[in-house]
N, C-alpha and C. Protein backbone atom coordinates (compact mmCIF):
# COMPACT_ATOMS: atom_id res chain seq x y z
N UNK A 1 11.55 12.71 0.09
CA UNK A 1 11.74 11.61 -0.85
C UNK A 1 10.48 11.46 -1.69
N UNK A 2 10.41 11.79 -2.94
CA UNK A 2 9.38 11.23 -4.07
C UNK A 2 9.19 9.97 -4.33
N UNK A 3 10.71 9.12 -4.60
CA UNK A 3 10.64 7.78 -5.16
C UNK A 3 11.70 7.13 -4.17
N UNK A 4 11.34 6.14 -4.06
CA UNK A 4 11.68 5.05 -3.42
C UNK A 4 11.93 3.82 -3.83
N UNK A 5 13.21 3.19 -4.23
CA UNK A 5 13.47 2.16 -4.80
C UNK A 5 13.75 1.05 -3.86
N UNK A 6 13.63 0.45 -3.36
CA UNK A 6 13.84 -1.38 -2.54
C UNK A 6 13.85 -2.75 -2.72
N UNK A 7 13.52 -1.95 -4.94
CA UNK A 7 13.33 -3.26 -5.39
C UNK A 7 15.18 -4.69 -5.36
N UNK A 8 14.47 -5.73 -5.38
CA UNK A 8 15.63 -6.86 -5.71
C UNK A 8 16.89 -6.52 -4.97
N UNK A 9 16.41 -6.23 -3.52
CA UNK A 9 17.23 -6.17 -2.41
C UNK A 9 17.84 -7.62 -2.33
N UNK A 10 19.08 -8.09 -1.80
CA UNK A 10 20.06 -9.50 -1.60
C UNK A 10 19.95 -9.27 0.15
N UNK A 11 19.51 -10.45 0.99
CA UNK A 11 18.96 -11.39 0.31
C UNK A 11 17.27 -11.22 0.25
N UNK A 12 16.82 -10.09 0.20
CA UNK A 12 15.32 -9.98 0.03
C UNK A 12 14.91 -9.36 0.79
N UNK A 13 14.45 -8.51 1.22
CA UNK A 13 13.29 -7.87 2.40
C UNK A 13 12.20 -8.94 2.43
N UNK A 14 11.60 -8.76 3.70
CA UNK A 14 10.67 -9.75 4.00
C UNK A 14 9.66 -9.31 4.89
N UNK A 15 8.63 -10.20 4.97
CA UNK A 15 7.67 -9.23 5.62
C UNK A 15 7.72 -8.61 7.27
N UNK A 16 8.98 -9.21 7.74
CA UNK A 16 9.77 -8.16 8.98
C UNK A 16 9.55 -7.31 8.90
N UNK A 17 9.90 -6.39 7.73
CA UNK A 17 9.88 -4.59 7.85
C UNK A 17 8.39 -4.32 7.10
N UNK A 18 7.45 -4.96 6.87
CA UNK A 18 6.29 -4.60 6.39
C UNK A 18 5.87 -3.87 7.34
N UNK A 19 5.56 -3.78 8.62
CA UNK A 19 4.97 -2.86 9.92
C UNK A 19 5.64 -1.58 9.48
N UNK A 20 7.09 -1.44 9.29
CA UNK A 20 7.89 -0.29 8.83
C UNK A 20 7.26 0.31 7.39
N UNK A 21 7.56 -0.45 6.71
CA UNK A 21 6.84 0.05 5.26
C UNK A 21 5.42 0.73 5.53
N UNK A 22 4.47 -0.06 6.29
CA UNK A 22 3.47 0.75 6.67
C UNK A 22 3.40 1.70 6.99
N UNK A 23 4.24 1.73 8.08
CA UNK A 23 3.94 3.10 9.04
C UNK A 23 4.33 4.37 7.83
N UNK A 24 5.50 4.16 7.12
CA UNK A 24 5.89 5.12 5.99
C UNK A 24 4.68 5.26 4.81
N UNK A 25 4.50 4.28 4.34
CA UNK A 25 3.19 4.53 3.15
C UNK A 25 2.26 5.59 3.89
N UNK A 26 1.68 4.56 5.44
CA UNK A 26 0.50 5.53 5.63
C UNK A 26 0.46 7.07 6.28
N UNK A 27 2.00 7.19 6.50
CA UNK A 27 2.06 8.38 6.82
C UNK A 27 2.07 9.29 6.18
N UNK A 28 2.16 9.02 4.44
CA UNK A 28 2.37 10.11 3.33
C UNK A 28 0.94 10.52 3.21
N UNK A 29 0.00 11.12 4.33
CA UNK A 29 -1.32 11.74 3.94
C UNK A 29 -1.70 12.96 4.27
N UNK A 30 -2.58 13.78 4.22
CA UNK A 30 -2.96 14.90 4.49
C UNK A 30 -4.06 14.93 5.29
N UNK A 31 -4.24 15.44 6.69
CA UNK A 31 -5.74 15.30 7.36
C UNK A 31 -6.48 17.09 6.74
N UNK A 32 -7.65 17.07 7.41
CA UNK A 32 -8.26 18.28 6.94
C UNK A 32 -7.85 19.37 8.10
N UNK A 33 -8.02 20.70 7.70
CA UNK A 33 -7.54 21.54 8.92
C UNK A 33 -8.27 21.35 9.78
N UNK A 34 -9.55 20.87 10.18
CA UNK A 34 -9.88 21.29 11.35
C UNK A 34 -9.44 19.80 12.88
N UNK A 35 -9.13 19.03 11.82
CA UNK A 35 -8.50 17.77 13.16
C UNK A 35 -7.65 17.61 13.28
N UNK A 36 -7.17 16.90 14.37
CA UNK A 36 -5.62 17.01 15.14
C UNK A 36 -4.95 16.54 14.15
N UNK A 37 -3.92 16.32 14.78
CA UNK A 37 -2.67 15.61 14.27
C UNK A 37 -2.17 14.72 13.79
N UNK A 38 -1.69 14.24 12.70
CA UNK A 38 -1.14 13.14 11.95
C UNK A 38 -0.99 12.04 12.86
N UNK A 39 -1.34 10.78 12.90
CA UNK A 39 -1.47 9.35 13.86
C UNK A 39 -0.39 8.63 12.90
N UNK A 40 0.66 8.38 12.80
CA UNK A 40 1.68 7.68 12.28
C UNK A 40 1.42 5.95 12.65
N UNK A 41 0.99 5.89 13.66
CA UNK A 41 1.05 4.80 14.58
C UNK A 41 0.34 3.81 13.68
N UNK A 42 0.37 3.37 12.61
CA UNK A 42 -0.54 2.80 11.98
C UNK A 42 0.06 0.83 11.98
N UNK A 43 -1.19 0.24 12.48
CA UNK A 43 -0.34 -1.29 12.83
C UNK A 43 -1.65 -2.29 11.73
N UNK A 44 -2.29 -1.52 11.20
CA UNK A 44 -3.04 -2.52 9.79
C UNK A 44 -4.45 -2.58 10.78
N UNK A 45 -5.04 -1.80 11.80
CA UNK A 45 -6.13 -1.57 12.30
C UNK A 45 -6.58 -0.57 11.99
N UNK A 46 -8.06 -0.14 12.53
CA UNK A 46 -8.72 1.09 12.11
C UNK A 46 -8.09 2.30 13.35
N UNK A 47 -7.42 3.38 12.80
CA UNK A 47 -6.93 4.10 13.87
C UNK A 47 -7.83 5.09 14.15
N UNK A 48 -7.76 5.41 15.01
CA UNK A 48 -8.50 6.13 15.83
C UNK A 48 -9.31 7.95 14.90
N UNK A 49 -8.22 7.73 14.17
CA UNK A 49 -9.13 9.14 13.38
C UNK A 49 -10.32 8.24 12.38
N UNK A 50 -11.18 8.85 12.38
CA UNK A 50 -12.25 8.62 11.43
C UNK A 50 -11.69 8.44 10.01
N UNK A 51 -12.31 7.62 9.13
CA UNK A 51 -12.23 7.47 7.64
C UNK A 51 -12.39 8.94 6.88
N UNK A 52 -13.50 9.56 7.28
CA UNK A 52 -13.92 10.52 6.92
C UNK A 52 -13.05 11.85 7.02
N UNK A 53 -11.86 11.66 8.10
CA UNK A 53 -10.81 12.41 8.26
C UNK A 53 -10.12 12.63 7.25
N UNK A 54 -9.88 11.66 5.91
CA UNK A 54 -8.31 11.22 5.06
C UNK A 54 -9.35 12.17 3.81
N UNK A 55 -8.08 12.87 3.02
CA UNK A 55 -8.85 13.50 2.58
C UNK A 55 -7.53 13.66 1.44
N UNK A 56 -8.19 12.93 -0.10
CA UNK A 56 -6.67 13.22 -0.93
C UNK A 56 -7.31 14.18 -1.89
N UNK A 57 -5.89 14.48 -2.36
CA UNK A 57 -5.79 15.52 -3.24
C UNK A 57 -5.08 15.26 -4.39
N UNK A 58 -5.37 16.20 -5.42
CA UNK A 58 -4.14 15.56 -6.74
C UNK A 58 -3.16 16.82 -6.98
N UNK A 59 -3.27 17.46 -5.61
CA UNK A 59 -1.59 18.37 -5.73
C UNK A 59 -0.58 17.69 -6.18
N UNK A 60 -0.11 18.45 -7.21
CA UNK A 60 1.10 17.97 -7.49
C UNK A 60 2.97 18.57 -6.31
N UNK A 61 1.97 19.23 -5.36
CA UNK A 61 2.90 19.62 -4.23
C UNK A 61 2.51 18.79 -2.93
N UNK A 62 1.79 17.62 -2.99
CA UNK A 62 1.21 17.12 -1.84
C UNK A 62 2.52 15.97 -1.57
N UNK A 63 2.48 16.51 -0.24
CA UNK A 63 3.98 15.69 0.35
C UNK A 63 3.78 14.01 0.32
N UNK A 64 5.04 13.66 0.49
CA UNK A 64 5.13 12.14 0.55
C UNK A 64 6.03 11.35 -0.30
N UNK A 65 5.92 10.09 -0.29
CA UNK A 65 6.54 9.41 -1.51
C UNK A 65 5.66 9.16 -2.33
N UNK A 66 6.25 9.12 -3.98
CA UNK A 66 4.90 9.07 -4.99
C UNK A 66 5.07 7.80 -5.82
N UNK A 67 6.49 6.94 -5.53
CA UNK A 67 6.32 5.80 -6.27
C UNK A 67 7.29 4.69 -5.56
N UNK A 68 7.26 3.80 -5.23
CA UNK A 68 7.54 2.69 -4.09
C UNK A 68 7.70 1.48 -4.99
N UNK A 69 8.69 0.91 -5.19
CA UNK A 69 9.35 -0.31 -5.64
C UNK A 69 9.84 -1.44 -4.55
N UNK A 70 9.16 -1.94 -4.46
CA UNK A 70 9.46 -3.26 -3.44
C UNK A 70 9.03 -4.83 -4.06
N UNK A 71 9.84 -4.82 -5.38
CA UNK A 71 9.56 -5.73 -6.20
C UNK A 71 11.11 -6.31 -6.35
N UNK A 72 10.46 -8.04 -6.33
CA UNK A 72 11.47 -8.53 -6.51
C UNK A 72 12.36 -9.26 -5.42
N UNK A 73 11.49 -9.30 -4.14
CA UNK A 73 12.06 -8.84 -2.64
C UNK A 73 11.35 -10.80 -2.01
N UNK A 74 10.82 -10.77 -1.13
CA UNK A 74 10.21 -11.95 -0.10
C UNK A 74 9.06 -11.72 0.12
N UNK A 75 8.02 -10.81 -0.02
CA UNK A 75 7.12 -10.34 0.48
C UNK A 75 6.07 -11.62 0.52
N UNK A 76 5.69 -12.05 1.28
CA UNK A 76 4.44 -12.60 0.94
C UNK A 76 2.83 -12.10 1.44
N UNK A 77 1.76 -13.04 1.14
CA UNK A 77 1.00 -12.11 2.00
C UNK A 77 0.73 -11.72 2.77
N UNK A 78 1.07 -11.95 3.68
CA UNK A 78 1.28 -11.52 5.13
C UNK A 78 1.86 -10.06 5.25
N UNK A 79 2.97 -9.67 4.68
CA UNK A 79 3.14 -9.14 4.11
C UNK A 79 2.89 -7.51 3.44
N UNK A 80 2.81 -7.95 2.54
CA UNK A 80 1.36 -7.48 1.34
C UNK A 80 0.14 -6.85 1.69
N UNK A 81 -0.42 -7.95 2.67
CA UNK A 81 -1.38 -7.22 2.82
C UNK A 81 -1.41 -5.97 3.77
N UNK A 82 -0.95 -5.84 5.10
CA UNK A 82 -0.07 -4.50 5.71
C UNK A 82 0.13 -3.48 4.97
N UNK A 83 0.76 -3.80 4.23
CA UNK A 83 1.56 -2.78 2.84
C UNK A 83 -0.12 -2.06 2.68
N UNK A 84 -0.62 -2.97 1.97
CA UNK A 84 -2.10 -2.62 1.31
C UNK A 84 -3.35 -1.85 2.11
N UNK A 85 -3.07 -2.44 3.06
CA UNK A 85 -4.20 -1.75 4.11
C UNK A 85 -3.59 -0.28 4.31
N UNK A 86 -2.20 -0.22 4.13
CA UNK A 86 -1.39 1.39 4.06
C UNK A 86 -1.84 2.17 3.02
N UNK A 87 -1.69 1.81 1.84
CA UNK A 87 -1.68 1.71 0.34
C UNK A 87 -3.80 2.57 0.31
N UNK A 88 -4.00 1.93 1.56
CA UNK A 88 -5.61 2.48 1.27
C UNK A 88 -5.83 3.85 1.89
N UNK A 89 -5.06 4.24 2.52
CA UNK A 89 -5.42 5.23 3.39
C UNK A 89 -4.21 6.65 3.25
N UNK A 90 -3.28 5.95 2.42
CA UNK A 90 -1.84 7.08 1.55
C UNK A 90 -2.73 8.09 0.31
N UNK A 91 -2.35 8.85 0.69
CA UNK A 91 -2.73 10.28 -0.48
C UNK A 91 -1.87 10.78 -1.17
N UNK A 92 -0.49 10.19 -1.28
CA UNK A 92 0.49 10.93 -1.91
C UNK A 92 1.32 9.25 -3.24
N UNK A 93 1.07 8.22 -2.86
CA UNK A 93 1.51 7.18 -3.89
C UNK A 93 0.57 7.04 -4.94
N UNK A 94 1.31 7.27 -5.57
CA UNK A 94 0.81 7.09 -7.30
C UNK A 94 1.38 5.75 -8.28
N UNK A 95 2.81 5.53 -7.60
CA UNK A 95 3.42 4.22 -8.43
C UNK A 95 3.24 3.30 -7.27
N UNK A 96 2.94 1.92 -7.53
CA UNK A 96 3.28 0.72 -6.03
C UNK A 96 3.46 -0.57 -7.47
N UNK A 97 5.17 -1.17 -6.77
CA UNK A 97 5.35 -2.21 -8.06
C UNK A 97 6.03 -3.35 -6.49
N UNK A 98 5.19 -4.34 -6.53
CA UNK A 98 5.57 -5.73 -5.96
C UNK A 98 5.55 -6.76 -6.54
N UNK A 99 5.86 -6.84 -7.94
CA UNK A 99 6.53 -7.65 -8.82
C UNK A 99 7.12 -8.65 -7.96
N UNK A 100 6.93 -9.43 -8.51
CA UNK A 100 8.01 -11.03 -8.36
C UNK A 100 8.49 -11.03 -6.60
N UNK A 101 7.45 -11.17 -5.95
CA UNK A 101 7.53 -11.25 -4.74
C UNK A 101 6.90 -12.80 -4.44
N UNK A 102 6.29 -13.23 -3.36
CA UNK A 102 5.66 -14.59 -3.08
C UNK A 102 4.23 -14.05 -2.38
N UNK A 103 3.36 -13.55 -3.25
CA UNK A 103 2.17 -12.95 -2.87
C UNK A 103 1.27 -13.92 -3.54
N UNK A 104 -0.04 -14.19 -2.46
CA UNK A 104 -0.85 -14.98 -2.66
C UNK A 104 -2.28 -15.00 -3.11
N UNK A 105 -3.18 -15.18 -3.10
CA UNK A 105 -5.10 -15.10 -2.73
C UNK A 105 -5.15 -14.64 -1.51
N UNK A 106 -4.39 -14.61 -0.65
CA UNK A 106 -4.53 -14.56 0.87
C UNK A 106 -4.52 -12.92 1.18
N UNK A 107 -3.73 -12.38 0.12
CA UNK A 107 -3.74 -10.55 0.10
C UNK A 107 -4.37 -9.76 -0.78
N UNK A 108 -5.49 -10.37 -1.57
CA UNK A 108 -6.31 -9.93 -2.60
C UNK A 108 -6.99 -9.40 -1.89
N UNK A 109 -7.71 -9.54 -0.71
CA UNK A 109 -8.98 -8.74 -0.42
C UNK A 109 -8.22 -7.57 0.20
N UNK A 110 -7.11 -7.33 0.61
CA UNK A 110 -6.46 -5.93 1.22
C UNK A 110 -6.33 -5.64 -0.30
N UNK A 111 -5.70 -6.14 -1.26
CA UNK A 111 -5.26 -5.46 -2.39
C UNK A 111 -6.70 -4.53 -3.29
N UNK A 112 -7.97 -5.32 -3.36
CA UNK A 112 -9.00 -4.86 -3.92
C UNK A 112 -9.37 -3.65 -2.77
N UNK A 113 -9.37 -3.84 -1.69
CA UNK A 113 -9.62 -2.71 -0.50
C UNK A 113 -9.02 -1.17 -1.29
N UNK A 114 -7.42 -1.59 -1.55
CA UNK A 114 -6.61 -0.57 -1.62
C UNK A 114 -6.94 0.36 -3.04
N UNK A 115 -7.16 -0.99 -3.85
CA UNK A 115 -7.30 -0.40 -5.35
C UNK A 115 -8.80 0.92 -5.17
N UNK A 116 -9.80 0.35 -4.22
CA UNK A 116 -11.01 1.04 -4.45
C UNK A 116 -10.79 2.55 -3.17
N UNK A 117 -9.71 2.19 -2.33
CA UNK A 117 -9.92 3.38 -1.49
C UNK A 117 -8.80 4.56 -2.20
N UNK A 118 -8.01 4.22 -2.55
CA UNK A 118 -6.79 5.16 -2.61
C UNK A 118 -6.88 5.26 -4.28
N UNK A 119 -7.59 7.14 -4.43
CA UNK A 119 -7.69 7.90 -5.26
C UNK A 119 -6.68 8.08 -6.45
N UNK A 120 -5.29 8.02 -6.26
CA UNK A 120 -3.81 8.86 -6.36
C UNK A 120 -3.19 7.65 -6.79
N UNK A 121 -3.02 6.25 -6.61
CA UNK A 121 -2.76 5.00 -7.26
C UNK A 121 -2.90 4.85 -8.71
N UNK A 122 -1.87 5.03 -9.59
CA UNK A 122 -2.27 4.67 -11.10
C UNK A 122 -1.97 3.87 -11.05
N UNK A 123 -0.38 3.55 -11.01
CA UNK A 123 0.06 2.44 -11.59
C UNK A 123 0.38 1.17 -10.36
N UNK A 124 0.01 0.11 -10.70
CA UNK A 124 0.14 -0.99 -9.62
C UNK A 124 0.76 -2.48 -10.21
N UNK A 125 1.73 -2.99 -9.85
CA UNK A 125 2.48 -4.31 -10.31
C UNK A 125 2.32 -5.24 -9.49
N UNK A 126 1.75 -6.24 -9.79
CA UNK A 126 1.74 -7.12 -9.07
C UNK A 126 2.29 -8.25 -9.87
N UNK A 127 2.78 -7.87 -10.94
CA UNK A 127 3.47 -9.24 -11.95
C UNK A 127 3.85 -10.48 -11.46
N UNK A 128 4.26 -11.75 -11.45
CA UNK A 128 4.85 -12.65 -11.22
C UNK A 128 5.13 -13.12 -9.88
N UNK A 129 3.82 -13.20 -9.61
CA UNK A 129 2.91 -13.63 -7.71
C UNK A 129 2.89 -14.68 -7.92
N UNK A 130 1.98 -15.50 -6.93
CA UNK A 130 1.42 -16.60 -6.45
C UNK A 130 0.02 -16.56 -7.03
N UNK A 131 -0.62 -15.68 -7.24
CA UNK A 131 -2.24 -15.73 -7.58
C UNK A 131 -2.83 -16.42 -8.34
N UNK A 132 -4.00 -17.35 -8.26
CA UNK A 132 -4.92 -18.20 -8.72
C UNK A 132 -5.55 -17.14 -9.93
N UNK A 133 -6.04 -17.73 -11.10
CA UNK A 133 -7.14 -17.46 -11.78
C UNK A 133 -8.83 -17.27 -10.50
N UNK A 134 -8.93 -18.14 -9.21
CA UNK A 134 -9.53 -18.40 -8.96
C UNK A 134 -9.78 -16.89 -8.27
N UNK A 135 -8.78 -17.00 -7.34
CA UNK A 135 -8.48 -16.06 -6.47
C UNK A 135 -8.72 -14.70 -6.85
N UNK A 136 -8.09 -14.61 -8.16
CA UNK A 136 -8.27 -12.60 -9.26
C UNK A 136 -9.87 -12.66 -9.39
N UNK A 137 -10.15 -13.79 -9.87
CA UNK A 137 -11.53 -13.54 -10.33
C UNK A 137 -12.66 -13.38 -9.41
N UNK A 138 -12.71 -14.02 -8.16
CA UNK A 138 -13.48 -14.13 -6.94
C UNK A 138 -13.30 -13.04 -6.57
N UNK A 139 -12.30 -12.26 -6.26
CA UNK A 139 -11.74 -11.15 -5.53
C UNK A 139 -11.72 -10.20 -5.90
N UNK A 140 -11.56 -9.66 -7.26
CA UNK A 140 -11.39 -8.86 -8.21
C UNK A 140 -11.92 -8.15 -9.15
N UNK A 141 -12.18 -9.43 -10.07
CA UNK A 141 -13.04 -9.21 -10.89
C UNK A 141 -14.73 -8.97 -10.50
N UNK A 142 -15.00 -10.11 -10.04
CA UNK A 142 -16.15 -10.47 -9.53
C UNK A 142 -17.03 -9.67 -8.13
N UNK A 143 -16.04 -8.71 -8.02
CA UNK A 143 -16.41 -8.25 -6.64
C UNK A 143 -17.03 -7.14 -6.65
């Protein structure tokens, strides 16, 4: 699967299947040859392979999903941020649109995490949230 659509699901996805969404985002990565095996197990902690393990690429043959629509849905931050802490450590998403969800200030610091770790991220929607002027700018801008 390349693309993945989930957007403006009835009556909404919610952050129930965010652990699920995770485990899928963060599994779309590539380790280097010389360490074990892909850790799927991912629950929004530091897993057990090193940082230094994740290693992206801009193959345009590098497996995974490359654009994820979950806009439009329940998400809040709670949420969101799961998603995001995934979103940091995926080597193969390039589109992420959570448009018009109920996302807060409360998932900005996973969201700025994600924006600065994950290489392969162009395009990102976060349109028609919950977010403060206060919150973008403290978090975001300012950071």
């Amino acid at each position: 699967i390349r693309h993945l659509d989930l957007a403006t699901q009835r009556p909404g996805l919610s952050d129930k299947c965010a652990p699920g969404l995770a485990k899928l985002i963060a599994s779309s990565v590539r380790k280097r040859a010389n360490t074990s095996a892909l850790s799927t197990d991912y629950d929004g902690e530091e897993d057990e392979a090193e940082r230094d393990d994740w290693v992206h690429d801009d193959d345009e043959d590098r497996p995974g999903i490359r654009s994820l629509s979950l806009a439009g849905n329940n998400f809040t931050g709670a949420g969101a941020t799961r998603i995001f802490n995934a979103v940091a450590r995926n080597t193969s998403l390039d589109t992420l649109d959570l448009g018009r969800n109920a996302l807060g200030d409360g998932c900005l610091a996973a969201l700025e995490t994600a924006i600065r770790a994950n290489s392969t991220l162009k395009q990102l929607a976060v349109n028609h949230n919950a977010f403060t002027d206060k919150g973008v700018k403290d978090t975001l801008i300012d950071a």
